[in-house]
C-alpha atoms as a PDB file:
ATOM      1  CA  UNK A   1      29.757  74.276  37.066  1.00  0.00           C
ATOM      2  CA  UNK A   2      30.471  70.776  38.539  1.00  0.00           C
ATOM      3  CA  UNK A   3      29.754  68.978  41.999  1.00  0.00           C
ATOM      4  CA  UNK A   4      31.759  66.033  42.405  1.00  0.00           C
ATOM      5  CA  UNK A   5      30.444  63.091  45.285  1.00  0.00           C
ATOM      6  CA  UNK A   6      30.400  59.695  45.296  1.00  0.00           C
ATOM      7  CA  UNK A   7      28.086  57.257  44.111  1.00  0.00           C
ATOM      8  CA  UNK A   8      25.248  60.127  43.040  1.00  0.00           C
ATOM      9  CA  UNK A   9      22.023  59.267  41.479  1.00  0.00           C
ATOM     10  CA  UNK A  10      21.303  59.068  37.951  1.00  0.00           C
ATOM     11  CA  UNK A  11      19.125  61.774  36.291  1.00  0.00           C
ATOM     12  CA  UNK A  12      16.944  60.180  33.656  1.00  0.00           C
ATOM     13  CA  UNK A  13      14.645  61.749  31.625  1.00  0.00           C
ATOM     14  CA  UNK A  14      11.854  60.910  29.413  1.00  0.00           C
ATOM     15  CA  UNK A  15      10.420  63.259  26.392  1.00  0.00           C
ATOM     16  CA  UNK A  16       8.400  62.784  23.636  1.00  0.00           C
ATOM     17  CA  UNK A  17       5.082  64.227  22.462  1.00  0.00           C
ATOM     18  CA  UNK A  18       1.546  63.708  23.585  1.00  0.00           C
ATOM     19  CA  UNK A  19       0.155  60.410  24.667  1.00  0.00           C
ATOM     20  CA  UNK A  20       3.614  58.676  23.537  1.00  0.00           C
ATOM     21  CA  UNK A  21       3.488  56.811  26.439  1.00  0.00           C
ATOM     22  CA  UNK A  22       6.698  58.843  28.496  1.00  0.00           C
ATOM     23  CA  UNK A  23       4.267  58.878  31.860  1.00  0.00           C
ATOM     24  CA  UNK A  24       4.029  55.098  31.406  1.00  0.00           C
ATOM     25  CA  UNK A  25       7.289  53.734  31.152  1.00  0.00           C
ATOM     26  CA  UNK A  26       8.901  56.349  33.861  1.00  0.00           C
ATOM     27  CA  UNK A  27       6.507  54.214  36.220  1.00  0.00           C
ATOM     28  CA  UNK A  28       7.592  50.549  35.189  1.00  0.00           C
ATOM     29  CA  UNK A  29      10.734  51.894  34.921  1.00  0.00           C
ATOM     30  CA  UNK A  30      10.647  53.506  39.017  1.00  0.00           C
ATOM     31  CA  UNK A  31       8.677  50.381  39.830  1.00  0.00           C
ATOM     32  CA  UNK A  32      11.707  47.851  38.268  1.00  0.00           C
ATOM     33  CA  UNK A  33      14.388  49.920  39.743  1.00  0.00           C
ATOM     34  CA  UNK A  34      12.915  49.923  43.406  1.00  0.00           C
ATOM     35  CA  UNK A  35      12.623  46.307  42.891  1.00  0.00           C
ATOM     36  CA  UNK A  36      16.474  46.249  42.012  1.00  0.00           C
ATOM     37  CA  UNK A  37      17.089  48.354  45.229  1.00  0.00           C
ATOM     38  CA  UNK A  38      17.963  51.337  43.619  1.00  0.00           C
ATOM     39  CA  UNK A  39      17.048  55.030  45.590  1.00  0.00           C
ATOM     40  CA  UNK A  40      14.565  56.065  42.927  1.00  0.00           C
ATOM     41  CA  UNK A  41      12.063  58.826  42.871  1.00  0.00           C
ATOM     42  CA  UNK A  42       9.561  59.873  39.710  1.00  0.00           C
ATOM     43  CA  UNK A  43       9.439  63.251  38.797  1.00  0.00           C
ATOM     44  CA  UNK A  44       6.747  65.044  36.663  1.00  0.00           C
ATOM     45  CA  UNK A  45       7.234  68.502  34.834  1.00  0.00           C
ATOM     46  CA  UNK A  46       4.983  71.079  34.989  1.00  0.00           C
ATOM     47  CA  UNK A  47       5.578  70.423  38.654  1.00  0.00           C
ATOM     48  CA  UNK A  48       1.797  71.605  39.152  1.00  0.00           C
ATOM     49  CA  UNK A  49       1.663  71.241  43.134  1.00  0.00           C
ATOM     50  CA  UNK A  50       3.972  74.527  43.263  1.00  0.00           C
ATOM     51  CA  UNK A  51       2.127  78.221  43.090  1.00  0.00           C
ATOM     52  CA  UNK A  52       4.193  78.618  39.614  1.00  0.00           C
ATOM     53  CA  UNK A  53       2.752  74.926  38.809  1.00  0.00           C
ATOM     54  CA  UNK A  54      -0.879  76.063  39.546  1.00  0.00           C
ATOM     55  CA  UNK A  55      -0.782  78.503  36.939  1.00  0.00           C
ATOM     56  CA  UNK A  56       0.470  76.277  34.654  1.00  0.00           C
ATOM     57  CA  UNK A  57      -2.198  73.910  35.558  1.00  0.00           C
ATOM     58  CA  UNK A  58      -4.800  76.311  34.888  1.00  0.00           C
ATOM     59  CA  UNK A  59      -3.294  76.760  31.533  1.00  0.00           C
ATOM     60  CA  UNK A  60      -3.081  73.564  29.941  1.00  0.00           C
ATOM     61  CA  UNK A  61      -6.433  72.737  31.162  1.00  0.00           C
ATOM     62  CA  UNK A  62      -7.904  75.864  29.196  1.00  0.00           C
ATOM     63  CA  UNK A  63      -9.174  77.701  32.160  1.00  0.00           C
ATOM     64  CA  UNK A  64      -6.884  80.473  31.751  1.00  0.00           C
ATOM     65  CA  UNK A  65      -4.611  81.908  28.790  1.00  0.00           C
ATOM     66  CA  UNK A  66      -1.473  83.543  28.795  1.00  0.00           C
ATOM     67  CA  UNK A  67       0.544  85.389  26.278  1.00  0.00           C
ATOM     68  CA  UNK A  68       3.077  82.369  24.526  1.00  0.00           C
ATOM     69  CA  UNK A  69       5.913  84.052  25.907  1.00  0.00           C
ATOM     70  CA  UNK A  70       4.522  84.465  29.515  1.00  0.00           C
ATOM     71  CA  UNK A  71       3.880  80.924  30.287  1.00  0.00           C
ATOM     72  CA  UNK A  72       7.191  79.456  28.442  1.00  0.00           C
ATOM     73  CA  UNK A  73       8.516  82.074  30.867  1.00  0.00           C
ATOM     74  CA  UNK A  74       6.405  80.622  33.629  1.00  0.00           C
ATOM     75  CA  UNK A  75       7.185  76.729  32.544  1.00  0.00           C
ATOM     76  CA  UNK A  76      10.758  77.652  32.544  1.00  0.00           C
ATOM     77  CA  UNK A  77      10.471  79.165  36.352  1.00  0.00           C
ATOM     78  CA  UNK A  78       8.459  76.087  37.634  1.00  0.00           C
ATOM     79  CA  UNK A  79      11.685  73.912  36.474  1.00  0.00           C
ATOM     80  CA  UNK A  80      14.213  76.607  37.964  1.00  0.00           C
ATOM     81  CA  UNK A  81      12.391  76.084  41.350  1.00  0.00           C
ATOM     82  CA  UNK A  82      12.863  72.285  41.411  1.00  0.00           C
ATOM     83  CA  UNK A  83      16.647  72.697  40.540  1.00  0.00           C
ATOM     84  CA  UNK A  84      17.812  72.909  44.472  1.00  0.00           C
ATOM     85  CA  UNK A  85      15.775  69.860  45.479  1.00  0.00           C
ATOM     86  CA  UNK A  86      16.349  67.865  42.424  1.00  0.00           C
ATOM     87  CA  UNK A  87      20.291  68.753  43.056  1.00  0.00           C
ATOM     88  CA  UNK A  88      20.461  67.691  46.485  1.00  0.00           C
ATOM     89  CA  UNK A  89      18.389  64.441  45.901  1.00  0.00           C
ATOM     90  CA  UNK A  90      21.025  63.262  43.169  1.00  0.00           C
ATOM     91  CA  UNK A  91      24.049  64.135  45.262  1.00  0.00           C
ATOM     92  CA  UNK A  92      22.232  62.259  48.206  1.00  0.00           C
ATOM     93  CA  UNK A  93      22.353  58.546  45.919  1.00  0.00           C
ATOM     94  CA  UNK A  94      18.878  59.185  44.697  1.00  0.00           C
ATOM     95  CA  UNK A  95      18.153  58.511  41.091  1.00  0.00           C
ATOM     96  CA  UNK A  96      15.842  60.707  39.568  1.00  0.00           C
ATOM     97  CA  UNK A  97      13.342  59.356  36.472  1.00  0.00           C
ATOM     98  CA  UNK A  98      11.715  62.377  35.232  1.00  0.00           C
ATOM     99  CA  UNK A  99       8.883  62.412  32.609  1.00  0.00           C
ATOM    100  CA  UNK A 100       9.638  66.283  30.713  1.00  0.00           C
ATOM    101  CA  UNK A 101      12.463  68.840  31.071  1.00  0.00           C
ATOM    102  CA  UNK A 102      13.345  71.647  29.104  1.00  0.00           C
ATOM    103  CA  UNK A 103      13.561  70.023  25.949  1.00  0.00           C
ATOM    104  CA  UNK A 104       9.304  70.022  25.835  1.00  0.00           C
ATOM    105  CA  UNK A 105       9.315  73.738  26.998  1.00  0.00           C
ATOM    106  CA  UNK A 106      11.528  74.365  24.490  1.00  0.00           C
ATOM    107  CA  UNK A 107       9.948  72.254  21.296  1.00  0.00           C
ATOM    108  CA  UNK A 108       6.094  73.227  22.532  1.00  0.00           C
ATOM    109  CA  UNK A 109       6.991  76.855  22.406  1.00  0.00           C
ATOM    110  CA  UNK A 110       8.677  76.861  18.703  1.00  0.00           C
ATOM    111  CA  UNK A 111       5.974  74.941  17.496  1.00  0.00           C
ATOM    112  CA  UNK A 112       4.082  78.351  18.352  1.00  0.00           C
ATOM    113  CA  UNK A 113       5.921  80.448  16.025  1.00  0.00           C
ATOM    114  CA  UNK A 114       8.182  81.400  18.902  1.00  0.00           C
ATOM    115  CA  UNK A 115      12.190  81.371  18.200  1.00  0.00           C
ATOM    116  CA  UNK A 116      13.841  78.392  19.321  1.00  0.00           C
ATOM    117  CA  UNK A 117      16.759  79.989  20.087  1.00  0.00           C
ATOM    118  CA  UNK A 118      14.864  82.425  22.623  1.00  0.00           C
ATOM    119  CA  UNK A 119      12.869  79.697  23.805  1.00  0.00           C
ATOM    120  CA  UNK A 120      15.962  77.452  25.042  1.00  0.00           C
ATOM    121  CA  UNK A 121      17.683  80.550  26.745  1.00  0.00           C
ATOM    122  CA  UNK A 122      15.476  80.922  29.830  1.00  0.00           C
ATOM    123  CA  UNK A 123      17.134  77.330  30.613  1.00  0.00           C
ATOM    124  CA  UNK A 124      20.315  77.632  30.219  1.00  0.00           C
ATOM    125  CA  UNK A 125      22.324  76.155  32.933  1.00  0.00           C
ATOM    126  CA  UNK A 126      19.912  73.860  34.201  1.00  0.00           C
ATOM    127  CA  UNK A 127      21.134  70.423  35.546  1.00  0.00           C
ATOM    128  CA  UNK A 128      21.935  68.206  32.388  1.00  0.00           C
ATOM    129  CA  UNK A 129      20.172  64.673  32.015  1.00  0.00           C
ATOM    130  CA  UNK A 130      22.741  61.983  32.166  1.00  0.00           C
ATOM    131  CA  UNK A 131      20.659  60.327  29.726  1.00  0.00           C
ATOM    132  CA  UNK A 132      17.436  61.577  27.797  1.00  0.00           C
ATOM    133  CA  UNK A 133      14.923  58.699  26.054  1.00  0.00           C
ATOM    134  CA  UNK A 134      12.920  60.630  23.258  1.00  0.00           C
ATOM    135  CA  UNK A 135       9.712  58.348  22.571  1.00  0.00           C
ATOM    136  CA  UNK A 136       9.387  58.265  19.134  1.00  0.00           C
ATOM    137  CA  UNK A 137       5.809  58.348  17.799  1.00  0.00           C
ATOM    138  CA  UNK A 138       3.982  59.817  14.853  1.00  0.00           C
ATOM    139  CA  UNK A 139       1.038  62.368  15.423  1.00  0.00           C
ATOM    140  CA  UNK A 140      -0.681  59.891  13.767  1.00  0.00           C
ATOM    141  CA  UNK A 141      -0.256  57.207  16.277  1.00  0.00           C
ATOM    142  CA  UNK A 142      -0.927  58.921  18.950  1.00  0.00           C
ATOM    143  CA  UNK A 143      -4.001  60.689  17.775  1.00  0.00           C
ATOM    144  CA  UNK A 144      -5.506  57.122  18.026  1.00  0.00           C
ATOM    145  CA  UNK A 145      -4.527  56.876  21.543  1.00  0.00           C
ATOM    146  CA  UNK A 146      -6.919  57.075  24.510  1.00  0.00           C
ATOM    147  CA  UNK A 147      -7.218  60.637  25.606  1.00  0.00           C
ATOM    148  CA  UNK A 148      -5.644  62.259  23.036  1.00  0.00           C
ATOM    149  CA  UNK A 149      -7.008  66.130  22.690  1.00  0.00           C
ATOM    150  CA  UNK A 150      -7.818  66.291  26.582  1.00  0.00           C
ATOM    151  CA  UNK A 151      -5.291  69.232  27.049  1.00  0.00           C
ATOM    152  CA  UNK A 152      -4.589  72.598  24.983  1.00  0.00           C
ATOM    153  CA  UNK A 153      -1.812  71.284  22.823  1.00  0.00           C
ATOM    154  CA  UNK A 154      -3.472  67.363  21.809  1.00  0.00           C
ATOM    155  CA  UNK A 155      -4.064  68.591  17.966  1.00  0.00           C
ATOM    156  CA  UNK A 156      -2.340  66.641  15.113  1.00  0.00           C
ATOM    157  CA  UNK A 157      -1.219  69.143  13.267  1.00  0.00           C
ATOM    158  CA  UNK A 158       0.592  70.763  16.305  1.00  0.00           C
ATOM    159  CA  UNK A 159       1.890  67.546  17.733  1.00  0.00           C
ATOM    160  CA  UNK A 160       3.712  66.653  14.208  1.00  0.00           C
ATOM    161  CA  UNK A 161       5.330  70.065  14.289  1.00  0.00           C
ATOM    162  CA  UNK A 162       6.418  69.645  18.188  1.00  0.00           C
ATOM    163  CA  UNK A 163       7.968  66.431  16.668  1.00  0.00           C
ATOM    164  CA  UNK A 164      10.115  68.165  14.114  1.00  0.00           C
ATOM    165  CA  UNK A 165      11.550  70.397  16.732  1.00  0.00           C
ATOM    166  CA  UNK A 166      12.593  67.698  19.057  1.00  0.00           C
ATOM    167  CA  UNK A 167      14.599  66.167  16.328  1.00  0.00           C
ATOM    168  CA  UNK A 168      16.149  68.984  16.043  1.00  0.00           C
ATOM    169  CA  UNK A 169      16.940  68.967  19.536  1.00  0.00           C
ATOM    170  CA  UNK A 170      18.633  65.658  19.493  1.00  0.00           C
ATOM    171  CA  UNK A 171      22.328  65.458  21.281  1.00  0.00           C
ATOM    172  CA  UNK A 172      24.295  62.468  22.019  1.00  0.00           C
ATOM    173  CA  UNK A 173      23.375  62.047  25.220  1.00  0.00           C
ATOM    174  CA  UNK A 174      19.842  60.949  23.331  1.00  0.00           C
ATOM    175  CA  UNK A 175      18.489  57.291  22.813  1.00  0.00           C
ATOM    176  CA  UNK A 176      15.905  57.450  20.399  1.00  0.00           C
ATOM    177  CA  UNK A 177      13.297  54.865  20.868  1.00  0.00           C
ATOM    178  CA  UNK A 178      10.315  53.486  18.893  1.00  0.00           C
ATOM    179  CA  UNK A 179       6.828  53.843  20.564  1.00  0.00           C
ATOM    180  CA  UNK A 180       4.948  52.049  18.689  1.00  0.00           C
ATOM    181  CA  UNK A 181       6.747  48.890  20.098  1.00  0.00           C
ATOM    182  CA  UNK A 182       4.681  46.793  22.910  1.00  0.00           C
ATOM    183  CA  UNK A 183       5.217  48.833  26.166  1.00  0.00           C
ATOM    184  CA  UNK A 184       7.210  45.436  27.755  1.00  0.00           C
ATOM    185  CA  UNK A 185       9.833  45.765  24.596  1.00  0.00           C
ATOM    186  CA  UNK A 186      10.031  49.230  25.705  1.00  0.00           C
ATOM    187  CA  UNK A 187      10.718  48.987  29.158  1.00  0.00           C
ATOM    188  CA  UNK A 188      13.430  46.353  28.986  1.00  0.00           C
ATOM    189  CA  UNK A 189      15.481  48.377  26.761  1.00  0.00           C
ATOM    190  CA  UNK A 190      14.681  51.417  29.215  1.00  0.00           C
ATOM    191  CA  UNK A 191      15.137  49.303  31.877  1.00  0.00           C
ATOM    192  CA  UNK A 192      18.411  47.985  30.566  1.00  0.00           C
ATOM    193  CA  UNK A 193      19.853  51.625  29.134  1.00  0.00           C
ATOM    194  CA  UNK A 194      18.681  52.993  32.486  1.00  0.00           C
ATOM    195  CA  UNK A 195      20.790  50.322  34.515  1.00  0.00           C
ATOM    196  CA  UNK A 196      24.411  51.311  32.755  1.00  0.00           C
ATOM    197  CA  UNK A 197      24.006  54.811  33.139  1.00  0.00           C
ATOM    198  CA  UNK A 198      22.889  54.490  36.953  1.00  0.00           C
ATOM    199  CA  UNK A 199      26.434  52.555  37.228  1.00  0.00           C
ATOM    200  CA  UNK A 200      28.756  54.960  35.002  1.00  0.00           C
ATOM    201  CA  UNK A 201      27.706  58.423  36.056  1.00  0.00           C
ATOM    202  CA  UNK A 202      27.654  57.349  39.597  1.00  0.00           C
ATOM    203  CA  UNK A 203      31.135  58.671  40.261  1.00  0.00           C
ATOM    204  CA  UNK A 204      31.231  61.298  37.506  1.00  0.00           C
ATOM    205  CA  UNK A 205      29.988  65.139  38.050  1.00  0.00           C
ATOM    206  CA  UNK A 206      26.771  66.651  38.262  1.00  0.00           C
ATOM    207  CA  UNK A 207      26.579  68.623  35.762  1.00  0.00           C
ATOM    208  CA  UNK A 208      24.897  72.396  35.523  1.00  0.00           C
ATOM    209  CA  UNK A 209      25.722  73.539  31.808  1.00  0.00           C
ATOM    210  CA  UNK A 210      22.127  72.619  30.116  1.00  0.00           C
ATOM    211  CA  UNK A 211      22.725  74.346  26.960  1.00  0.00           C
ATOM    212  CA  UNK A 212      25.574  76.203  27.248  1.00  0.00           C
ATOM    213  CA  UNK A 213      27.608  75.122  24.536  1.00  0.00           C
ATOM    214  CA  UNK A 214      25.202  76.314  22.401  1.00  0.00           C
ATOM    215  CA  UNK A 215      25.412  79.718  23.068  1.00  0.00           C
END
């Protein structure tokens, strides 16, 4: 399912594992854009200011657990419930930098045992990145970073194997970046990547077909 309208935003999206450092180059990368005078707006899955996100909240902090299957149900619904919004905010010019999407629901949950194939269809026909920047960084590396093993799934073991899975996940529309880089190396060639998608999707479709293909 397409919409077509002119000059849309760009949906960008930032995954990687655990203390990779997605949550700080979506803000230099907002920051630089708003300086450019693009219509820019960060957006953070879990989105944990919803009821669903609450829940969610609860979870990852380790107040509450929940079957494996019932909160990659529940991660899945808190993205479903952002679709309108995020939808109309594209079509209106705004370009959206997002730090998670499916991809993270999907590769957290496998790396539980769960099936991947199970764990991507609960998503399927979500709105499609334009352009997805997987930050690249060993379980190594970022078990030496500050605040790693605040949250349930900050173990090394567990981070390696969510690591796998997201290479696994790869598509073209995927720019694979080194994190171990200085974060200024990093944001130019975000910065710059970000730039010529903003300018050639602005006129293309907005695409709903997350994952369809596949099945």
């Amino acid at each position: 399912m397409t919409f077509l309208e002119k000059s849309r935003g760009a949906f960008i999206v930032l995954e990687g594992c655990d203390r990779s450092g997605k949550s700080t180059q979506v803000k230099l990368l907002v920051n630089r854009l708003e300086q450019l005078g693009h219509n820019v707006m960060l957006w953070k899955f879990p989105e944990r200011k919803t009821q669903i996100g609450s829940m969610i909240d609860e979870y990852l902090k380790n107040v509450k657990d929940v079957d494996d299957k019932a909160i990659h149900l529940l991660f899945s619904a808190n993205r479903w419930e952002c679709m309108s919004e995020m939808k109309k905010k594209l079509l209106d010019g705004i370009t959206l930098v997002v730090d998670r999407y499916a991809y993270s629901g999907a590769a957290y949950s496998a790396a539980k045992g769960l099936d991947l194939e199970w764990c991507k269809s609960p998503d399927i026909g979500l709105l499609t990145p334009d352009i997805v920047f997987f930050m690249n960084l060993t379980s190594e590396e970022a078990e030496k970073r500050f605040g790693f093993g605040n949250e349930r799934y900050e173990e090394k073991a567990f981070q390696e194997k969510v690591r796998n899975i997201f290479n696994f996940l790869k598509d073209p529309t995927w720019k694979v970046l080194n994190a171990c880089r200085a974060v200024e190396k990093l944001h130019k060639e975000i910065e710059r990547l970000s730039l010529k998608t903003i300018q050639k999707c602005s006129n293309l479709p907005l695409k709903e077909d997350l994952w369809e293909k596949c099945f």
